[in-house]
PDB file of N, CA and C in Angstrom:
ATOM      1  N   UNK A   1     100.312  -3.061  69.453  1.00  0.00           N
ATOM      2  CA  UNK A   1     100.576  -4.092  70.431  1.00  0.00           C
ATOM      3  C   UNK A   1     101.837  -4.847  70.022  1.00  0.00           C
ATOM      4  N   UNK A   2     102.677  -5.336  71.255  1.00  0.00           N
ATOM      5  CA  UNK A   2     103.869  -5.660  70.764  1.00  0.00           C
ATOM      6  C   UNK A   2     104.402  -6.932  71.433  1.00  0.00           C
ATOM      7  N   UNK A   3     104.379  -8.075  71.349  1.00  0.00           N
ATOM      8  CA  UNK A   3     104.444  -9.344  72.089  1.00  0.00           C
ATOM      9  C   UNK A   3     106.011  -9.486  72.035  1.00  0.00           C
ATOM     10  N   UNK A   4     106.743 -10.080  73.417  1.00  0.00           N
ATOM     11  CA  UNK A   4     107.460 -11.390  73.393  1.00  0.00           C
ATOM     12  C   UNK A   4     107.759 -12.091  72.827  1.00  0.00           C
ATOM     13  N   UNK A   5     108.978 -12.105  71.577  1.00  0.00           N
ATOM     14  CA  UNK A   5     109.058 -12.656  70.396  1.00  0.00           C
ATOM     15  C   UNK A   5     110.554 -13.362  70.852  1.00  0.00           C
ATOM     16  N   UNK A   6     110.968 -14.095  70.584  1.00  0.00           N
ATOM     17  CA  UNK A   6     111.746 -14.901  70.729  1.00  0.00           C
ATOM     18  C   UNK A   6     112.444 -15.385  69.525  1.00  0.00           C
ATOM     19  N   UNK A   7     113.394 -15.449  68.811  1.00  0.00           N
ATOM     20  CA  UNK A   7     114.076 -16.302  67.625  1.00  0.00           C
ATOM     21  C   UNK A   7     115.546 -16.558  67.974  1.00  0.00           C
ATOM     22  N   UNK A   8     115.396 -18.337  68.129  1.00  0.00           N
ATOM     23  CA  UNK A   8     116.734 -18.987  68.754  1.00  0.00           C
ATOM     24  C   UNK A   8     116.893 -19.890  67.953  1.00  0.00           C
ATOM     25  N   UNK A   9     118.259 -20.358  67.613  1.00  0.00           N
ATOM     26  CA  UNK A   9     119.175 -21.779  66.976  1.00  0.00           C
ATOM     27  C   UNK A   9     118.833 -22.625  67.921  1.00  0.00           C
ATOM     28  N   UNK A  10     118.325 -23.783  67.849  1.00  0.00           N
ATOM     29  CA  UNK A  10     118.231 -25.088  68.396  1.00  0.00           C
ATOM     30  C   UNK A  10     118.772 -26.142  67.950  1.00  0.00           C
ATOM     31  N   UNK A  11     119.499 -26.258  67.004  1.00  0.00           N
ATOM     32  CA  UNK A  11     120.132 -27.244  66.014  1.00  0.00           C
ATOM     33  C   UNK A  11     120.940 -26.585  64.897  1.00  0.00           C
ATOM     34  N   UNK A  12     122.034 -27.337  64.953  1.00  0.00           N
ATOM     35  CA  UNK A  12     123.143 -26.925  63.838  1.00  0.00           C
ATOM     36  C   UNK A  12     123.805 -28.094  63.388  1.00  0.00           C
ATOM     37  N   UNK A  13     123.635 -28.779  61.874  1.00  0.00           N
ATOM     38  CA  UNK A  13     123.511 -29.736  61.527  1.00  0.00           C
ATOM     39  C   UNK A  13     124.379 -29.468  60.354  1.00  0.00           C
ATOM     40  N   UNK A  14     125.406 -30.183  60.300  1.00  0.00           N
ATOM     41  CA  UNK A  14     126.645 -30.325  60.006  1.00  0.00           C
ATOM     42  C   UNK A  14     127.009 -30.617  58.366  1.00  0.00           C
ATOM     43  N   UNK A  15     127.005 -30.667  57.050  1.00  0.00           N
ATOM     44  CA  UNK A  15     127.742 -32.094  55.852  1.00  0.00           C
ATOM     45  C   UNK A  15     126.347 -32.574  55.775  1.00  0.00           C
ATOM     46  N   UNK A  16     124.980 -31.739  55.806  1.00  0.00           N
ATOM     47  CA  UNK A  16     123.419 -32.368  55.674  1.00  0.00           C
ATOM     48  C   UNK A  16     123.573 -33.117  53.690  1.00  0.00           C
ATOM     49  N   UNK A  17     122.917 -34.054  53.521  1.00  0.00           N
ATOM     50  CA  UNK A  17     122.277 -34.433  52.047  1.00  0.00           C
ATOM     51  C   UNK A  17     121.147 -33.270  51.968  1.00  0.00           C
ATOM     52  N   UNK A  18     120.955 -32.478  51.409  1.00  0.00           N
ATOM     53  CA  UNK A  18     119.779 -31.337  51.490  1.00  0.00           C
ATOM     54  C   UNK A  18     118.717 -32.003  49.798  1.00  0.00           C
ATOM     55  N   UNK A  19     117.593 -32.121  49.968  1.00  0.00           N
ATOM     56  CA  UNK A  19     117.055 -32.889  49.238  1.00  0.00           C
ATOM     57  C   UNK A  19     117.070 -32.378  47.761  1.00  0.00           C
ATOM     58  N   UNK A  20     117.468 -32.983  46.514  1.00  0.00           N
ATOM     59  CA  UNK A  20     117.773 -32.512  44.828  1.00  0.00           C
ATOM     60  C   UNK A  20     118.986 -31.585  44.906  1.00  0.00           C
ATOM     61  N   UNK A  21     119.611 -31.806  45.663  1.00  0.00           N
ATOM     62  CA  UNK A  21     121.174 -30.654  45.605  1.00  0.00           C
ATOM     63  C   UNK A  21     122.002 -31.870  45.959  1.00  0.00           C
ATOM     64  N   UNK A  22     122.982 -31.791  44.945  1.00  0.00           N
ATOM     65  CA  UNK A  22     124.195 -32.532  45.249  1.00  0.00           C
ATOM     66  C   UNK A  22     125.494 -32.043  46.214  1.00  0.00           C
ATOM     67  N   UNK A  23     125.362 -30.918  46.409  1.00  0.00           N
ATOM     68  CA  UNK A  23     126.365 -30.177  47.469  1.00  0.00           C
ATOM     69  C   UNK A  23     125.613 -30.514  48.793  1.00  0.00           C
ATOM     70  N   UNK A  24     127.023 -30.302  49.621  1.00  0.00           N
ATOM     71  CA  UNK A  24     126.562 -30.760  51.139  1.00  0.00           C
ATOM     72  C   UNK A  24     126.066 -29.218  51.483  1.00  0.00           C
ATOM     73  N   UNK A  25     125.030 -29.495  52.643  1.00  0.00           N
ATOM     74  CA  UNK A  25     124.669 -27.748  53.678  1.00  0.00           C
ATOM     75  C   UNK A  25     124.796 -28.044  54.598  1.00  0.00           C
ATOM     76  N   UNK A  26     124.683 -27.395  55.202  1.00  0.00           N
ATOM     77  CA  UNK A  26     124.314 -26.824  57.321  1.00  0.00           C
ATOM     78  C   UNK A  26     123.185 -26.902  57.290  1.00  0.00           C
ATOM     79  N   UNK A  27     122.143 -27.443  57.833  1.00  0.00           N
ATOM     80  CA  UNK A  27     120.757 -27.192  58.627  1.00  0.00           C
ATOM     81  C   UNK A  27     121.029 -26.685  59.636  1.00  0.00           C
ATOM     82  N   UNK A  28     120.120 -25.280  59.286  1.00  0.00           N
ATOM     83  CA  UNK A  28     120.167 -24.627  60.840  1.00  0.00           C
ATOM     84  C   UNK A  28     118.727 -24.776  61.200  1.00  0.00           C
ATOM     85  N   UNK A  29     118.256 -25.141  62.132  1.00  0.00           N
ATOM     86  CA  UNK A  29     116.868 -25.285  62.677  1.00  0.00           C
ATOM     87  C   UNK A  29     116.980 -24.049  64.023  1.00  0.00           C
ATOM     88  N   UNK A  30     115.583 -23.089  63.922  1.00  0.00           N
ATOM     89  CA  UNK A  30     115.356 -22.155  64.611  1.00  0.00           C
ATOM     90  C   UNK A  30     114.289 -22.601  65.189  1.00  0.00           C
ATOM     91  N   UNK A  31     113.569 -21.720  66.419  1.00  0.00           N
ATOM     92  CA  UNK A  31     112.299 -21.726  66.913  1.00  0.00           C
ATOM     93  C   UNK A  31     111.758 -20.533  67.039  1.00  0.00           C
ATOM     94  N   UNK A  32     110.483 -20.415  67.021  1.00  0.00           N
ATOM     95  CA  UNK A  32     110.293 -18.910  67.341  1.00  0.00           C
ATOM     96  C   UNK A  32     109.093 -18.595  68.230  1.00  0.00           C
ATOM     97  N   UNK A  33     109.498 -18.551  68.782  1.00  0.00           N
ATOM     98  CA  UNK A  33     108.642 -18.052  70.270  1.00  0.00           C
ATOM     99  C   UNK A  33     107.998 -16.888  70.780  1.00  0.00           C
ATOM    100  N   UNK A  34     106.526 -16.688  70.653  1.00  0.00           N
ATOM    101  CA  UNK A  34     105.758 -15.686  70.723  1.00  0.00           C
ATOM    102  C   UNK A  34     104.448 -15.687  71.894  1.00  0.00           C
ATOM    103  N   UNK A  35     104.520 -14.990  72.639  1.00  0.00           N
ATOM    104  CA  UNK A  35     103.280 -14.618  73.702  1.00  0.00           C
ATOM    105  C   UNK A  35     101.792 -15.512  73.091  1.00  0.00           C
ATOM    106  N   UNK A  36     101.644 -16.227  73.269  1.00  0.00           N
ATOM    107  CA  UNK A  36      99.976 -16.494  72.704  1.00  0.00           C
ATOM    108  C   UNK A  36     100.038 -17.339  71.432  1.00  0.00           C
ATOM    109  N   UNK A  37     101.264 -17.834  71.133  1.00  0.00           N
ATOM    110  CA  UNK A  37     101.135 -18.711  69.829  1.00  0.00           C
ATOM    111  C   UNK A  37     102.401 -20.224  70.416  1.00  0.00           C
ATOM    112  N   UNK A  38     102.080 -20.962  70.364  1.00  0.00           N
ATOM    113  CA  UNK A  38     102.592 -22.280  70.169  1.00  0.00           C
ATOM    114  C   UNK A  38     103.993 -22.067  69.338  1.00  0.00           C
ATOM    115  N   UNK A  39     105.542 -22.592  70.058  1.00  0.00           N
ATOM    116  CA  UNK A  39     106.254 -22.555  69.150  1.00  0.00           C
ATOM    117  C   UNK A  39     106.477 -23.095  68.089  1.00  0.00           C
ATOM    118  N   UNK A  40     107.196 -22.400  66.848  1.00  0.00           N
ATOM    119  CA  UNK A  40     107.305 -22.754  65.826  1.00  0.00           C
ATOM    120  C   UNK A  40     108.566 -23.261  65.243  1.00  0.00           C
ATOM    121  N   UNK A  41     109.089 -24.053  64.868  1.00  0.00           N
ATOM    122  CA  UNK A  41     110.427 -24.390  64.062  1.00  0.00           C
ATOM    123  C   UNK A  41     110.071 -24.049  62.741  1.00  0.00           C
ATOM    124  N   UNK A  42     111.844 -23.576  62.379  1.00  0.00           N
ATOM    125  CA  UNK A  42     112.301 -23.519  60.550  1.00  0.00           C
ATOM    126  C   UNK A  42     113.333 -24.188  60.840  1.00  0.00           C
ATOM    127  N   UNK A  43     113.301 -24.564  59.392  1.00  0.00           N
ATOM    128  CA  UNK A  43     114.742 -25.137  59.169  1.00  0.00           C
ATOM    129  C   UNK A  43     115.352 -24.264  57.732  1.00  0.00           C
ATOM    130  N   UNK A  44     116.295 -24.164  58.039  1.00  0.00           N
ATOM    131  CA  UNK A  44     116.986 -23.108  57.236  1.00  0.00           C
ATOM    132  C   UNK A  44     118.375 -23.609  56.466  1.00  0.00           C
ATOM    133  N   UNK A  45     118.452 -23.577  55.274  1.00  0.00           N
ATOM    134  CA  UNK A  45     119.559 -24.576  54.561  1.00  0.00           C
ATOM    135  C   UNK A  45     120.802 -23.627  54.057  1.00  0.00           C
ATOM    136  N   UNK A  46     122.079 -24.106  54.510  1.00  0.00           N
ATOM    137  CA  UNK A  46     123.018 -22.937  54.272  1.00  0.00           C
ATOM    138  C   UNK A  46     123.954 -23.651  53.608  1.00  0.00           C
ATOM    139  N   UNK A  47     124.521 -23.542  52.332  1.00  0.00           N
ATOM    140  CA  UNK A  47     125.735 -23.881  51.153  1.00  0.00           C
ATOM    141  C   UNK A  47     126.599 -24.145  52.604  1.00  0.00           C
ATOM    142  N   UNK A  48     127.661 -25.378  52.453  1.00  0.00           N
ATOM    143  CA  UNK A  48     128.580 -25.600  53.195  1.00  0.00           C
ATOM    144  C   UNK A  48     129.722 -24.922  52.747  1.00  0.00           C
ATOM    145  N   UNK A  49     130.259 -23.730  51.451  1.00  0.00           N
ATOM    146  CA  UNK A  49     131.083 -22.831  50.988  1.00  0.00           C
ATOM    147  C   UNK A  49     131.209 -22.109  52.293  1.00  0.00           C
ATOM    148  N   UNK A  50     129.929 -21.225  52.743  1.00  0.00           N
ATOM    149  CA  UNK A  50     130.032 -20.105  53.455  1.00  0.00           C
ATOM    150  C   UNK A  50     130.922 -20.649  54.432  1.00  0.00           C
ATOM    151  N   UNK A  51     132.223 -19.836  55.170  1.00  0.00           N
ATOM    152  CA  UNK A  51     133.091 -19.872  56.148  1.00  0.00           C
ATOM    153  C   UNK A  51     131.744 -20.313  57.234  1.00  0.00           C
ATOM    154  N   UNK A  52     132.487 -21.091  58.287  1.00  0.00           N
ATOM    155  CA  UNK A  52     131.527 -21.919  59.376  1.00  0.00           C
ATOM    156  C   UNK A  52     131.394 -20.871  60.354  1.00  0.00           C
ATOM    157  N   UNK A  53     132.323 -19.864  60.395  1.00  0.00           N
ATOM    158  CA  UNK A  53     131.582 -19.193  61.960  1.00  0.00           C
ATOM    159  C   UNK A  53     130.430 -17.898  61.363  1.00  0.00           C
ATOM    160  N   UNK A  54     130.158 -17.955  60.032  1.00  0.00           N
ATOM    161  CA  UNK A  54     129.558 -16.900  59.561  1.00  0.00           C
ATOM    162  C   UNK A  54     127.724 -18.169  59.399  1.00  0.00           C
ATOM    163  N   UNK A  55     127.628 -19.369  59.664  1.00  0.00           N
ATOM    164  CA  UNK A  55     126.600 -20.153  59.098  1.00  0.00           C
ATOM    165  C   UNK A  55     125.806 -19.613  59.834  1.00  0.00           C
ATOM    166  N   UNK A  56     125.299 -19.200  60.964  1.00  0.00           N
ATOM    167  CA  UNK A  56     124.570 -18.458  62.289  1.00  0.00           C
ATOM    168  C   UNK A  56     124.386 -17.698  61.715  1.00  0.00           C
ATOM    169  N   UNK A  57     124.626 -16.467  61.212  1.00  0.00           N
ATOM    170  CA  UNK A  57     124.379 -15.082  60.788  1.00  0.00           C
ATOM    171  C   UNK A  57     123.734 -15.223  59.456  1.00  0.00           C
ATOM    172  N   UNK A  58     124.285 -16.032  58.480  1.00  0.00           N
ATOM    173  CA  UNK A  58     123.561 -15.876  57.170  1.00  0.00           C
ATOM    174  C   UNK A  58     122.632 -16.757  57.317  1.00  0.00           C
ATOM    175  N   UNK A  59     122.329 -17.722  57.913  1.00  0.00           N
ATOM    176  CA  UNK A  59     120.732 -18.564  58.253  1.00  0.00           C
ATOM    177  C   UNK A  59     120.076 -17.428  59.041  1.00  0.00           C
ATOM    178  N   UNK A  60     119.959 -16.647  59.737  1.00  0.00           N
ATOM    179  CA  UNK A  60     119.389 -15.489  60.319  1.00  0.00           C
ATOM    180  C   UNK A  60     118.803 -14.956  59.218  1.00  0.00           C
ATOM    181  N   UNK A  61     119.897 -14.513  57.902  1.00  0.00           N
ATOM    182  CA  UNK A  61     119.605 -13.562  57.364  1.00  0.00           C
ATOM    183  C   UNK A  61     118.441 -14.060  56.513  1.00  0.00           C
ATOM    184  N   UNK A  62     118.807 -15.495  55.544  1.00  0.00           N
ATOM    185  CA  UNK A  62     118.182 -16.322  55.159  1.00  0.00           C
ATOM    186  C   UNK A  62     116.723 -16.312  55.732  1.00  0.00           C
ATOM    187  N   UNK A  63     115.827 -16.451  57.106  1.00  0.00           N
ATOM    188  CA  UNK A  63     115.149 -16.854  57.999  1.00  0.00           C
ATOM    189  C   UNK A  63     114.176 -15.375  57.945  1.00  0.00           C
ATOM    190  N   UNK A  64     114.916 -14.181  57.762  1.00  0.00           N
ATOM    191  CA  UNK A  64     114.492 -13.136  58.135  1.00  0.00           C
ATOM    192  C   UNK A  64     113.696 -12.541  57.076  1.00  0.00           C
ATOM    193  N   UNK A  65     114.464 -13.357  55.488  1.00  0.00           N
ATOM    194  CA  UNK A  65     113.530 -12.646  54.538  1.00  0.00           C
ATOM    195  C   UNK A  65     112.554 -13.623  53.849  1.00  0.00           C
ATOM    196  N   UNK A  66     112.286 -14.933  54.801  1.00  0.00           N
ATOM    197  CA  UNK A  66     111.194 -15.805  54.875  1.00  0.00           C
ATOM    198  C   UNK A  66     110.104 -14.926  55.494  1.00  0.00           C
ATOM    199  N   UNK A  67     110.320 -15.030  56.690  1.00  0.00           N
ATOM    200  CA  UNK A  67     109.535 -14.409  57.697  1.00  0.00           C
ATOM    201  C   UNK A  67     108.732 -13.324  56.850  1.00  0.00           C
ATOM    202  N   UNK A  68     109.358 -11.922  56.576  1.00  0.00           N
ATOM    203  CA  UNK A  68     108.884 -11.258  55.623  1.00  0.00           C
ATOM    204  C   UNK A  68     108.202 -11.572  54.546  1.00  0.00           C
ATOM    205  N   UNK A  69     108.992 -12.459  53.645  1.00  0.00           N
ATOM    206  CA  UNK A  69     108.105 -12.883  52.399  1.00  0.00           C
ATOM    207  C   UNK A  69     106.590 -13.471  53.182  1.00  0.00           C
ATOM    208  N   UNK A  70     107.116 -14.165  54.499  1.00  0.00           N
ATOM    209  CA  UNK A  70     105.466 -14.904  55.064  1.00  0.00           C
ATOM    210  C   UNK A  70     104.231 -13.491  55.128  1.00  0.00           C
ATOM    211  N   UNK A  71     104.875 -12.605  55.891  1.00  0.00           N
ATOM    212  CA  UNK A  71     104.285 -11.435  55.902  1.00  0.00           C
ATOM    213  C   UNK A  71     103.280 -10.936  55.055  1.00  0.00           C
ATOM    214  N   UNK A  72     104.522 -10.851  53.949  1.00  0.00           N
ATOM    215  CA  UNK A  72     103.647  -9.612  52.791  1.00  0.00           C
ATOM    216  C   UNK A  72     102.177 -10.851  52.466  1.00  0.00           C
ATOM    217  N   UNK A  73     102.560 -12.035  52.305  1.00  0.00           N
ATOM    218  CA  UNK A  73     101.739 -12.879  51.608  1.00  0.00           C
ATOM    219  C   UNK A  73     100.719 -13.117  52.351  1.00  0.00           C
ATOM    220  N   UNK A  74     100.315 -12.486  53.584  1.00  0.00           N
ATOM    221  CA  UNK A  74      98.823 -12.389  54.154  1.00  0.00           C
ATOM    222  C   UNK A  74      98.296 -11.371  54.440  1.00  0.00           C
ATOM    223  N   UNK A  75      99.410  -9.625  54.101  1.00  0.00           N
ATOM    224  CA  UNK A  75      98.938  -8.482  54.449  1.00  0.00           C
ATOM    225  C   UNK A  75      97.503  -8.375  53.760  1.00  0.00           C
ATOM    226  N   UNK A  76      97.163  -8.825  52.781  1.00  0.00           N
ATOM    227  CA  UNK A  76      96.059  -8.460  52.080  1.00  0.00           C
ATOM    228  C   UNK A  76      94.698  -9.250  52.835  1.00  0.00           C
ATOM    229  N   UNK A  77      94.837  -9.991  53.758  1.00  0.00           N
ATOM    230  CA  UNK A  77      94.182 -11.102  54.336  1.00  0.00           C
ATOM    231  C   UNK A  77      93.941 -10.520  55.858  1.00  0.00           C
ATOM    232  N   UNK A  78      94.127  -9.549  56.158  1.00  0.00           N
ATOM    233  CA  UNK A  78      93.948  -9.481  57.875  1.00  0.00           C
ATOM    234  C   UNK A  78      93.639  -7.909  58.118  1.00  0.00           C
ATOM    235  N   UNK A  79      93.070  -8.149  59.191  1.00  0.00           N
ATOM    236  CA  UNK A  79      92.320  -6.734  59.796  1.00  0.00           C
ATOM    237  C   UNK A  79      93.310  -5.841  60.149  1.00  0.00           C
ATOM    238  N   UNK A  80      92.765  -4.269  60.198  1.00  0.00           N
ATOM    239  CA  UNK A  80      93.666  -3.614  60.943  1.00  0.00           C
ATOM    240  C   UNK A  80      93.717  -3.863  62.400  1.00  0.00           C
ATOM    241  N   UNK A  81      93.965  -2.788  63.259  1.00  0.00           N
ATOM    242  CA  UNK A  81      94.075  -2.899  64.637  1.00  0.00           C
ATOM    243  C   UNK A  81      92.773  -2.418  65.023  1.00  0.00           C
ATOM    244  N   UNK A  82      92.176  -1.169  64.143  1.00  0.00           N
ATOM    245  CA  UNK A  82      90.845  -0.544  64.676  1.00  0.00           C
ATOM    246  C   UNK A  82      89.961  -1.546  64.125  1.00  0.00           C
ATOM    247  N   UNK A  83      89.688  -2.275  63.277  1.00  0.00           N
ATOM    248  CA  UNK A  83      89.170  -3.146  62.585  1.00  0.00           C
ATOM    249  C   UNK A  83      88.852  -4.723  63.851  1.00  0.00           C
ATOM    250  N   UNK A  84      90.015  -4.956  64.083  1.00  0.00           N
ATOM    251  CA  UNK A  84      90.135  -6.013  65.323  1.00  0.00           C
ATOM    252  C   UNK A  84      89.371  -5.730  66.426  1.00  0.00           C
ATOM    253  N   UNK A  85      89.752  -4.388  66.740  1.00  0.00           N
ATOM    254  CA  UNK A  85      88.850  -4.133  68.190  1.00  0.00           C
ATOM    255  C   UNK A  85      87.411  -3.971  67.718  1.00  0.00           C
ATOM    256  N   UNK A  86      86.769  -3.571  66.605  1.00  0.00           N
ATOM    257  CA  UNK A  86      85.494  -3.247  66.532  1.00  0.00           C
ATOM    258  C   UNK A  86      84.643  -4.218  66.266  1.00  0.00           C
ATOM    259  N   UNK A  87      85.382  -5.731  65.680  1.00  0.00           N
ATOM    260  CA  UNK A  87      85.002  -6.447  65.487  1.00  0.00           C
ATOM    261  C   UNK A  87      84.817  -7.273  67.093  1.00  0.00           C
ATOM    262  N   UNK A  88      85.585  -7.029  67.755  1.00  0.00           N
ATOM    263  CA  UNK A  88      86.127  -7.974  69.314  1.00  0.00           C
ATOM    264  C   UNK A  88      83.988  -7.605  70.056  1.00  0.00           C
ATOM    265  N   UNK A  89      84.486  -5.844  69.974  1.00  0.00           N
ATOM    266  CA  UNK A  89      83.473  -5.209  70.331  1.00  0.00           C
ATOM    267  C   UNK A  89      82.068  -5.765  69.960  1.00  0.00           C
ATOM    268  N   UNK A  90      81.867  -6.539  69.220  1.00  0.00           N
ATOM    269  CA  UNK A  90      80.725  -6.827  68.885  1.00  0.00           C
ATOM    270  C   UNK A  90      80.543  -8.080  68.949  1.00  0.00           C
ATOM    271  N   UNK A  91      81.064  -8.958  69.493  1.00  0.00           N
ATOM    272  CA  UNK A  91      81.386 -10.480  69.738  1.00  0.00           C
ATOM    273  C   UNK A  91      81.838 -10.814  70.835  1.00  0.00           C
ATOM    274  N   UNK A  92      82.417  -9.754  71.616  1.00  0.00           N
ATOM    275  CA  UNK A  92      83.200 -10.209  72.850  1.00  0.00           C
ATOM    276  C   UNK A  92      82.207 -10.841  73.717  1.00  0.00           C
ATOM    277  N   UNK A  93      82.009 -11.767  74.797  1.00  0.00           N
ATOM    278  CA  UNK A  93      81.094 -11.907  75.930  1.00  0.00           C
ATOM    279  C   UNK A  93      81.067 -10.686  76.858  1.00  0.00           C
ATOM    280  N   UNK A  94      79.619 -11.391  77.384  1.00  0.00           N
ATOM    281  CA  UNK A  94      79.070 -10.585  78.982  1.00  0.00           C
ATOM    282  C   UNK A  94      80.140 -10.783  79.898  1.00  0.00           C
ATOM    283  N   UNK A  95      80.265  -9.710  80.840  1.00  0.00           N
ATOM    284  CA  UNK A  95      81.040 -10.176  82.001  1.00  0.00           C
ATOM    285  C   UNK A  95      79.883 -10.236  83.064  1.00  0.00           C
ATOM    286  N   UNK A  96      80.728 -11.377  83.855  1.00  0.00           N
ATOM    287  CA  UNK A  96      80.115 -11.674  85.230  1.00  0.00           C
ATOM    288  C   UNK A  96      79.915 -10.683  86.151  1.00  0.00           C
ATOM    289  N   UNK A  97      78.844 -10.377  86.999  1.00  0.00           N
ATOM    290  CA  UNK A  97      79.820  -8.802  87.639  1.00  0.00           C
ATOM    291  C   UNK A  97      78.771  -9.300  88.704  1.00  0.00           C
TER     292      UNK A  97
END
Protein backbone atom coordinates (compact mmCIF):
# COMPACT_ATOMS: atom_id res chain seq x y z
CA UNK A 1 0.00 0.00 0.00
CA UNK A 2 1.26 3.29 -1.00
CA UNK A 3 -0.19 6.72 0.35
CA UNK A 4 0.04 10.44 -0.70
CA UNK A 5 3.12 11.62 0.80
CA UNK A 6 3.91 15.04 0.58
CA UNK A 7 7.46 16.74 1.82
CA UNK A 8 7.51 20.67 1.47
CA UNK A 9 9.78 23.81 2.84
CA UNK A 10 7.49 26.04 4.75
CA UNK A 11 10.07 28.22 6.33
CA UNK A 12 13.56 29.31 5.60
CA UNK A 13 15.11 31.04 8.41
CA UNK A 14 17.97 33.04 7.85
CA UNK A 15 21.62 34.00 10.57
CA UNK A 16 19.32 31.47 13.24
CA UNK A 17 21.25 31.39 17.11
CA UNK A 18 20.90 27.40 16.81
CA UNK A 19 20.93 26.29 20.51
CA UNK A 20 24.98 25.35 22.19
CA UNK A 21 26.58 26.28 18.69
CA UNK A 22 28.18 29.46 18.41
CA UNK A 23 28.02 29.61 14.52
CA UNK A 24 25.04 31.09 12.85
CA UNK A 25 22.50 28.31 10.63
CA UNK A 26 19.52 28.32 8.31
CA UNK A 27 16.42 26.72 9.84
CA UNK A 28 14.78 25.00 7.35
CA UNK A 29 11.34 23.90 8.64
CA UNK A 30 9.52 21.13 6.45
CA UNK A 31 6.04 19.49 6.67
CA UNK A 32 5.11 16.26 5.75
CA UNK A 33 1.98 15.34 4.57
CA UNK A 34 0.46 11.90 4.41
CA UNK A 35 -3.13 10.32 3.54
CA UNK A 36 -4.50 9.41 7.11
CA UNK A 37 -1.94 11.06 9.40
CA UNK A 38 -2.08 14.70 10.71
CA UNK A 39 0.72 16.92 9.38
CA UNK A 40 3.97 16.88 10.68
CA UNK A 41 6.82 19.59 10.92
CA UNK A 42 10.87 19.23 11.17
CA UNK A 43 13.04 21.59 11.58
CA UNK A 44 16.23 20.99 10.05
CA UNK A 45 19.55 23.01 10.97
CA UNK A 46 22.00 23.86 8.14
CA UNK A 47 25.86 25.47 8.88
CA UNK A 48 25.45 29.02 7.33
CA UNK A 49 29.15 27.96 5.32
CA UNK A 50 27.07 25.91 2.85
CA UNK A 51 26.62 28.31 -0.42
CA UNK A 52 22.75 29.67 0.07
CA UNK A 53 21.20 28.33 -3.08
CA UNK A 54 22.45 24.77 -2.16
CA UNK A 55 20.59 25.23 1.82
CA UNK A 56 17.19 23.51 0.18
CA UNK A 57 18.93 20.51 -1.10
CA UNK A 58 21.27 19.68 1.78
CA UNK A 59 18.32 20.20 4.51
CA UNK A 60 16.48 17.60 2.19
CA UNK A 61 19.36 15.56 2.39
CA UNK A 62 19.85 16.17 6.11
CA UNK A 63 15.76 15.40 6.65
CA UNK A 64 15.99 12.26 4.55
CA UNK A 65 18.47 10.40 6.67
CA UNK A 66 16.31 11.38 9.82
CA UNK A 67 13.36 10.02 8.36
CA UNK A 68 15.28 6.76 7.79
CA UNK A 69 17.16 6.67 10.96
CA UNK A 70 13.16 7.21 12.33
CA UNK A 71 12.47 4.11 10.31
CA UNK A 72 14.99 1.57 11.13
CA UNK A 73 14.28 2.52 14.92
CA UNK A 74 10.69 0.99 14.88
CA UNK A 75 11.25 -1.77 12.15
CA UNK A 76 11.58 -4.17 14.99
CA UNK A 77 8.22 -2.80 16.54
CA UNK A 78 5.52 -3.26 13.77
CA UNK A 79 3.58 -5.83 11.89
CA UNK A 80 3.97 -7.03 8.54
CA UNK A 81 1.33 -6.38 5.90
CA UNK A 82 -0.04 -10.12 6.17
CA UNK A 83 0.24 -9.75 9.87
CA UNK A 84 -1.99 -6.33 9.73
CA UNK A 85 -4.67 -7.81 7.73
CA UNK A 86 -5.01 -10.96 9.90
CA UNK A 87 -5.04 -9.15 12.78
CA UNK A 88 -7.81 -6.36 11.12
CA UNK A 89 -9.58 -9.81 10.28
CA UNK A 90 -10.23 -10.67 13.61
CA UNK A 91 -11.24 -7.33 15.14
CA UNK A 92 -12.72 -5.63 12.32
CA UNK A 93 -16.70 -4.90 12.96
CA UNK A 94 -20.05 -6.37 11.63
CA UNK A 95 -21.33 -4.69 8.68
CA UNK A 96 -24.75 -3.34 8.46
CA UNK A 97 -26.33 -5.05 5.50
Amino acid sequence: MHFNTKVKVIEIKKEQERPNFLDKYYLVRFALDSDGISSIEADIWVHSNYPEEKIVKVAYTFLHRRLLDCVESIESEIYTPEEVDALWQSVKPEKIV
